[in-house]
Protein backbone atom coordinates (compact mmCIF):
# COMPACT_ATOMS: atom_id res chain seq x y z
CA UNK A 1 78.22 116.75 98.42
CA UNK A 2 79.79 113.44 98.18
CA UNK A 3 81.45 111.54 101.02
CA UNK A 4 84.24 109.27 101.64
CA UNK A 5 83.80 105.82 100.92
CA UNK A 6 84.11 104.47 104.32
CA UNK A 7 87.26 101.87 104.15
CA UNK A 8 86.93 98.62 106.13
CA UNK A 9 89.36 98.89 109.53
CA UNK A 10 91.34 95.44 108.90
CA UNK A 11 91.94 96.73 104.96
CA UNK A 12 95.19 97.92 105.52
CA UNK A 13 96.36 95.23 107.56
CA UNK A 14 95.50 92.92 104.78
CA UNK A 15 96.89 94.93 101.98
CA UNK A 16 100.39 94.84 103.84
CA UNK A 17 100.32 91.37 103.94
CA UNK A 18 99.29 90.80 100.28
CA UNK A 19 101.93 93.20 99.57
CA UNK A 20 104.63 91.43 101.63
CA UNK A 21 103.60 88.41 99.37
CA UNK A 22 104.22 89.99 96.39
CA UNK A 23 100.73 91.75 95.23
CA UNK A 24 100.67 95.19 93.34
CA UNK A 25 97.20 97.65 93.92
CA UNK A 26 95.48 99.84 92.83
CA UNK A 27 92.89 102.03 95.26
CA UNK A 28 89.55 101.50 93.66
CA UNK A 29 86.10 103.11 95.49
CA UNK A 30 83.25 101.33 93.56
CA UNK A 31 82.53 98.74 92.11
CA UNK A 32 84.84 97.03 94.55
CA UNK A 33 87.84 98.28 97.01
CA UNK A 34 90.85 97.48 95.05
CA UNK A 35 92.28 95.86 91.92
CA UNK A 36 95.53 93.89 92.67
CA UNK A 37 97.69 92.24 90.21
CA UNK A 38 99.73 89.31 91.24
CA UNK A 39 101.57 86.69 89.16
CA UNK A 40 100.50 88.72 86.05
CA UNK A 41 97.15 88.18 86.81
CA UNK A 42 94.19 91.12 86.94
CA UNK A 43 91.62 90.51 90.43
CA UNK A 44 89.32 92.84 91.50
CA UNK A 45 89.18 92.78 95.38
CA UNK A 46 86.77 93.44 97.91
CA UNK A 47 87.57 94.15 101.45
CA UNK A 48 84.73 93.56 104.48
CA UNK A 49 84.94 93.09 107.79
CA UNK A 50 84.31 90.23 109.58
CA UNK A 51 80.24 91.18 109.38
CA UNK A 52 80.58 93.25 106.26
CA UNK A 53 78.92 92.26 103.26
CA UNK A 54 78.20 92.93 99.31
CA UNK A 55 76.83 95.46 97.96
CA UNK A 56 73.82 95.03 95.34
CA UNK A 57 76.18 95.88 92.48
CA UNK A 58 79.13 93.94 94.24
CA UNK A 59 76.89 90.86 94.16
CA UNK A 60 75.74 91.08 90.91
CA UNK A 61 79.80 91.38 89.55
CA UNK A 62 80.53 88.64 92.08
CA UNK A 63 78.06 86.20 90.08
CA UNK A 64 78.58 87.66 86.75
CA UNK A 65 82.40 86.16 87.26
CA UNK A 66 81.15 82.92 89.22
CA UNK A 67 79.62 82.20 85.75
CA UNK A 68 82.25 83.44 83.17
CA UNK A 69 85.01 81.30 85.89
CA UNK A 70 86.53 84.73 86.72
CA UNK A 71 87.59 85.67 89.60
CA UNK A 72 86.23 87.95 92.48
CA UNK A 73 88.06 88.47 95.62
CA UNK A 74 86.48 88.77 98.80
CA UNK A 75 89.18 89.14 101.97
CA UNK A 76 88.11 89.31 105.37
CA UNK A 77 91.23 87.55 107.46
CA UNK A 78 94.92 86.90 106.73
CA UNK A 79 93.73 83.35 105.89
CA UNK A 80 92.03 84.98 102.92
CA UNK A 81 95.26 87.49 101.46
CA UNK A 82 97.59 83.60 102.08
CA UNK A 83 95.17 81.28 100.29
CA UNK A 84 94.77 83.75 97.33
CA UNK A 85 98.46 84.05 97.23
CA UNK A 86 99.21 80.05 96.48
């Protein structure tokens, strides 16, 4: 039997705020936690706490867009959701 991803306890604090700023999401469980669309723009977004990190598979799509210049959202803070916002 399969279990519930575990979600990351600031996620839904930082969803708010991306929300307040305008972002639109969609729940995601794997590769990565959500895909958000803001300013007609497609991200894929990861959500870890402050000691959280990648996944195998979540690294390898992380550097897969590091070398096509896509992007890969990683949010940990508040300062992360504002200064993917700008």
């Amino acid at each position: 039997m399969r279990r519930a991803a575990k979600r990351d306890e600031n996620e839904r604090v930082l969803i708010n705020a991306a929300m307040k700023l305008g972002w639109l999401f969609w729940k995601l469980d794997t590769p990565v936690d959500w895909l958000g669309l803001f300013r007609g723009h497609w991200y894929p977004i990861e959500i870890k706490g402050p000691r959280g990190r990648l996944t195998w598979i979540q690294r390898h799509i992380a550097t897969a867009a590091l070398d096509q210049k896509a992007p890969f959202i990683i949010w940990r803070t508040l300062e992360d959701v504002e200064r993917s916002s700008k």
